[in-house]
C-alpha atoms as a PDB file:
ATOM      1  CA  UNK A   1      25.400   6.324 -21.834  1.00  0.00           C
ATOM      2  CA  UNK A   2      22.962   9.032 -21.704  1.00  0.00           C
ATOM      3  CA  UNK A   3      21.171   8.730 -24.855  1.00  0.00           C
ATOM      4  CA  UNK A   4      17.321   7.497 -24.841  1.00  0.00           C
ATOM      5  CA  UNK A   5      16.292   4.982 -27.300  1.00  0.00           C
ATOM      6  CA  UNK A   6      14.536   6.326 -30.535  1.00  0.00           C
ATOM      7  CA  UNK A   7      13.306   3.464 -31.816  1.00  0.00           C
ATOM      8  CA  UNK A   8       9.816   3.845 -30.957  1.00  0.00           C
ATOM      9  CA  UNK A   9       6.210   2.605 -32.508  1.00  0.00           C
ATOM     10  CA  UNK A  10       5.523   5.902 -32.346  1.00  0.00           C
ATOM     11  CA  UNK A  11       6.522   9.647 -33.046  1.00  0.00           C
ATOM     12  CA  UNK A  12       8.386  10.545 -30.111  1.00  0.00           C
ATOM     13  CA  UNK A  13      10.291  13.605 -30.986  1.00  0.00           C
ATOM     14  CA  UNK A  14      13.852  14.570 -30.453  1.00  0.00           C
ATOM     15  CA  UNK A  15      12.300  17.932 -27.847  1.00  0.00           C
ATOM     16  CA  UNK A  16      10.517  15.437 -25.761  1.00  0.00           C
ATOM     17  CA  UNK A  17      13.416  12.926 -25.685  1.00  0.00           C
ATOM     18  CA  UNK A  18      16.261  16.197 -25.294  1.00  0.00           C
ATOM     19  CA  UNK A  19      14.053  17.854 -22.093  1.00  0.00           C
ATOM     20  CA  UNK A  20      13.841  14.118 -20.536  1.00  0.00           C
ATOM     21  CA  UNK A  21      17.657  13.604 -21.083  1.00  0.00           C
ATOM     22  CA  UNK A  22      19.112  15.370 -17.861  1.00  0.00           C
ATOM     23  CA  UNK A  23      16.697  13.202 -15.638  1.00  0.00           C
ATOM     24  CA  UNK A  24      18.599  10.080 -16.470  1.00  0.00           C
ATOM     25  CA  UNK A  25      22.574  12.081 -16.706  1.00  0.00           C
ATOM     26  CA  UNK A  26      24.476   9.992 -14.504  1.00  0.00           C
ATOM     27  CA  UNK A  27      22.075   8.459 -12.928  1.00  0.00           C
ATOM     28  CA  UNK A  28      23.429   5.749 -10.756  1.00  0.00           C
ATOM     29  CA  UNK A  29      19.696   3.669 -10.690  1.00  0.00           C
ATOM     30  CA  UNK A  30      18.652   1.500 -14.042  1.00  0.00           C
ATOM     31  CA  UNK A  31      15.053   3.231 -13.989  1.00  0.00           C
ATOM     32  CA  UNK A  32      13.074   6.115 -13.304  1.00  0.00           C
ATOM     33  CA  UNK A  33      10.259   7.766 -12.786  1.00  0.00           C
ATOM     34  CA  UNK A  34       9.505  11.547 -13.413  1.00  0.00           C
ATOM     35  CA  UNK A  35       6.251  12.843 -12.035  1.00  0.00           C
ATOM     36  CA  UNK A  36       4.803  15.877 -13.509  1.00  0.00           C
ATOM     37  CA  UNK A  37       2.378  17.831 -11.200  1.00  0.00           C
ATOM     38  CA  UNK A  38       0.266  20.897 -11.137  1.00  0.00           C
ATOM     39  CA  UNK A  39      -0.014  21.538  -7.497  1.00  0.00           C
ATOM     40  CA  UNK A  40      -3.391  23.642  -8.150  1.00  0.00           C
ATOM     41  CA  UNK A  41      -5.077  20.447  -9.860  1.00  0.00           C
ATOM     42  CA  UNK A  42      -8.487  19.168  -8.126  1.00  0.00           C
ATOM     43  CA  UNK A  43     -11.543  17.779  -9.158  1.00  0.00           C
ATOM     44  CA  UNK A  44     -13.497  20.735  -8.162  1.00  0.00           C
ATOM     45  CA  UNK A  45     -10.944  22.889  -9.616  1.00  0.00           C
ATOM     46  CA  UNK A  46     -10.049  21.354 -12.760  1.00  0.00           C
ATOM     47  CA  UNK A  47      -6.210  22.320 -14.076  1.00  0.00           C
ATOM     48  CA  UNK A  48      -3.300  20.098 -15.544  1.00  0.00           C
ATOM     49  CA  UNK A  49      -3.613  16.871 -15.426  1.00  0.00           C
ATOM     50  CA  UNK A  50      -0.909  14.671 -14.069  1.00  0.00           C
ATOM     51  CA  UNK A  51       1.807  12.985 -15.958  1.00  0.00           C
ATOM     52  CA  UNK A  52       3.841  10.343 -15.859  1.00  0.00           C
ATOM     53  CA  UNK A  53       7.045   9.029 -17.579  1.00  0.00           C
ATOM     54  CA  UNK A  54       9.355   5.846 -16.875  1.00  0.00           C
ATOM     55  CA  UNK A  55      12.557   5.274 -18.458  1.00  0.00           C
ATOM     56  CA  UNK A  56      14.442   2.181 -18.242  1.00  0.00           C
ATOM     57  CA  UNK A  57      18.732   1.574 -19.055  1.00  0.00           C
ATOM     58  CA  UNK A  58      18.707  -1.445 -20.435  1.00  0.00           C
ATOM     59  CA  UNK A  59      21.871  -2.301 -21.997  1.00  0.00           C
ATOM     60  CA  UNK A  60      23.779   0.975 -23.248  1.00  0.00           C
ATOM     61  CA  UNK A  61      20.375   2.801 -23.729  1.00  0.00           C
ATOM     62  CA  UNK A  62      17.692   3.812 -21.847  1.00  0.00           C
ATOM     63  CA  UNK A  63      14.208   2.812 -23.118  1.00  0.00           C
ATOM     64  CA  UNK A  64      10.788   4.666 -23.031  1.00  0.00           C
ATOM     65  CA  UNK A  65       8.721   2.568 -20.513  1.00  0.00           C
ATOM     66  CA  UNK A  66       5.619   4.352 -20.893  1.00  0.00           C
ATOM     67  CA  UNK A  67       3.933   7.755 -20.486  1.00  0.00           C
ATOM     68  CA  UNK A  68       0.466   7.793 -18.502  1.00  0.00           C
ATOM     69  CA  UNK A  69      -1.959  11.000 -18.368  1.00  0.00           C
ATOM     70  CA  UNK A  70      -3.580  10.901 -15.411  1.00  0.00           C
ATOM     71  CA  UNK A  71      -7.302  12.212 -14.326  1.00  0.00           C
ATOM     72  CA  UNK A  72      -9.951  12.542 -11.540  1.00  0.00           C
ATOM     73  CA  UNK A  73     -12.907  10.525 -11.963  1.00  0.00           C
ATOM     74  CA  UNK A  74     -15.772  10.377  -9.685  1.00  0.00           C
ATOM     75  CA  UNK A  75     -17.867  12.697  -7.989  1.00  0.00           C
ATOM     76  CA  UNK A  76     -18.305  13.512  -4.419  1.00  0.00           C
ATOM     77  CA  UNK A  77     -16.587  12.118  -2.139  1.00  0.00           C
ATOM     78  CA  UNK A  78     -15.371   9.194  -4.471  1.00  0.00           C
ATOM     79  CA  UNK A  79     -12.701  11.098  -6.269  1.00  0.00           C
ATOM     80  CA  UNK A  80      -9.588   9.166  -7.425  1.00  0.00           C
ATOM     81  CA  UNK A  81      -6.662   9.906 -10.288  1.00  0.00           C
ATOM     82  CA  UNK A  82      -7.058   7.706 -12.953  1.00  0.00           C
ATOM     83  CA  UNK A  83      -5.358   6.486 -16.401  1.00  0.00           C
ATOM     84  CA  UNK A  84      -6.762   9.028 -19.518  1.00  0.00           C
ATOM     85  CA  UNK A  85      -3.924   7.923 -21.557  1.00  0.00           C
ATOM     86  CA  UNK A  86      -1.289   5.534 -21.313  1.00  0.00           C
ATOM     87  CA  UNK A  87       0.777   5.309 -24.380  1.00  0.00           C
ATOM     88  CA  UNK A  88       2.682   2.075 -23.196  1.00  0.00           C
ATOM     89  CA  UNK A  89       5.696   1.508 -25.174  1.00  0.00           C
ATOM     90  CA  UNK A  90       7.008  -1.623 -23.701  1.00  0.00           C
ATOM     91  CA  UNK A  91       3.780  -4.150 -24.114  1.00  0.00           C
ATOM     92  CA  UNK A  92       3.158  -1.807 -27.382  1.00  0.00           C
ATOM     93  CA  UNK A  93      -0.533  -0.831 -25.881  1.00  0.00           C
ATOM     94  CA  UNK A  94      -2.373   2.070 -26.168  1.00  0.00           C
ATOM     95  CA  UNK A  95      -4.863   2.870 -23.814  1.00  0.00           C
ATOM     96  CA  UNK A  96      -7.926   5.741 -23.226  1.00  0.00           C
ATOM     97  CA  UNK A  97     -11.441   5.832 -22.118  1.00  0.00           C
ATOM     98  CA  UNK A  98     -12.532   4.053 -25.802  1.00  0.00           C
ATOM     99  CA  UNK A  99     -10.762   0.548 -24.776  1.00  0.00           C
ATOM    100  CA  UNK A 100      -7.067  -0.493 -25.473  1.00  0.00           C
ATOM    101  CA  UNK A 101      -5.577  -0.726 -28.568  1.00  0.00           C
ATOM    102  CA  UNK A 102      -2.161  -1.407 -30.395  1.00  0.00           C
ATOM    103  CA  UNK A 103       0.278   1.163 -29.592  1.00  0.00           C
ATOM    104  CA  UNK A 104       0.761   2.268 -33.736  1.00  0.00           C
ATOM    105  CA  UNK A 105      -3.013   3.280 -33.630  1.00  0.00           C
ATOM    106  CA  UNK A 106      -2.408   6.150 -31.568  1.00  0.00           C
ATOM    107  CA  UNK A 107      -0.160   8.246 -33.763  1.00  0.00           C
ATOM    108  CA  UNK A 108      -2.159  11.052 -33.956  1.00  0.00           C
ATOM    109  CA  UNK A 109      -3.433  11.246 -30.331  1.00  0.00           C
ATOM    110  CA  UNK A 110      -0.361  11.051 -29.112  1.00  0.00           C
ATOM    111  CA  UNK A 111       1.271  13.915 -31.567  1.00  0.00           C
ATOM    112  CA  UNK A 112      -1.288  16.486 -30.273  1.00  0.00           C
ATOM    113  CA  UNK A 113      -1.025  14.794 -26.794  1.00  0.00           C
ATOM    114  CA  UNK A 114       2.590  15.240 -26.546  1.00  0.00           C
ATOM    115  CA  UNK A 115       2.670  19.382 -27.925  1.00  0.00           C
ATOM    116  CA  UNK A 116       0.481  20.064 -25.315  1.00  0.00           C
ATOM    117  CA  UNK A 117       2.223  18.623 -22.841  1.00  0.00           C
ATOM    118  CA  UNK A 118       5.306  20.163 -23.873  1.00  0.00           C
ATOM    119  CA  UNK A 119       3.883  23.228 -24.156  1.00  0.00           C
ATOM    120  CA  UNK A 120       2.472  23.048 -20.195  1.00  0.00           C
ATOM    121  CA  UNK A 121       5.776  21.757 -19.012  1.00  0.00           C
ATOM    122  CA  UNK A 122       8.561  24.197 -21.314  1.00  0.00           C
ATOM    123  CA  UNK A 123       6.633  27.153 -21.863  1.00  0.00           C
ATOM    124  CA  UNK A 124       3.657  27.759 -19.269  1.00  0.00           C
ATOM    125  CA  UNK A 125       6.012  26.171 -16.330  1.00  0.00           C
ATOM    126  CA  UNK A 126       2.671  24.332 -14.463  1.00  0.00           C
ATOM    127  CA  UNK A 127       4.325  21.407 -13.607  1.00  0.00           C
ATOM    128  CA  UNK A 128       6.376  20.357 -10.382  1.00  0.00           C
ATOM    129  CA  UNK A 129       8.657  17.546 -11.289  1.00  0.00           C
ATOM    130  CA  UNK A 130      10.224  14.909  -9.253  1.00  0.00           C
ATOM    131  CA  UNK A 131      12.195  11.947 -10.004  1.00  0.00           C
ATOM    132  CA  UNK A 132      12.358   8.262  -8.007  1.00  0.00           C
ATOM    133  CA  UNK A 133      14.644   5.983  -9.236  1.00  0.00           C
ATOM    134  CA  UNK A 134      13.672   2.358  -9.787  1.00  0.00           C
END
């Protein structure tokens, strides 16, 4: 089966779930991961941050694991990717600079959080993607 699960804490809309869909179409492993990219993104330079997703079969379905956005922290020399959001849909967590929270408290964040990104990946084409299975 090569539906994703839609039972979700939150909002997850049927675009986001549709563009995700042939990423798991017969896909032999019982997880992946999809990496979204901009290869121009630096700490000096600023750009799109990376992203994230994992997807899980588990049964007949596959399951929304999480969705992490990722960005540099630091300065100098001590530059390293780090988590600005994880929206964490298995341990129901939601996560940013302000602490960690319960995963229903981030409805609205994550609405405006996932246009954007749709918008960076569908319509300005930043992003290169790759998949890993398990």
């Amino acid at each position: 089966m090569n539906t994703i699960n839609k039972e979700l804490a939150l909002p997850v809309s049927d675009k986001l779930l549709l563009a995700l869909t042939p990423f798991i179409s017969n896909q032999p492993h019982r997880a992946v991961t999809i990496n979204f990219r901009d290869p121009d993104y630096s700490p000096q330079h600023g750009g799109f941050h990376p992203v994230e997703v994992r997807l899980e079969k588990q049964a007949q379905q596959w399951c929304l694991c999480y969705i992490t956005d990722f960005c540099y922290v630091g300065q100098g020399d001590y530059w390293e990717l780090a988590k600005e959001v994880d929206f964490d849909f298995g341990c129901g967590l939601f996560q940013s600079i302000n602490g960690v929270f319960t995963l229903e408290t981030a409805t609205e964040i994550y609405q405006l959080w996932e246009q954007n990104f749709l918008c960076y990946w569908q319509e300005l084409e930043v992003f290169e993607v790759n998949v890993s299975p398990g």
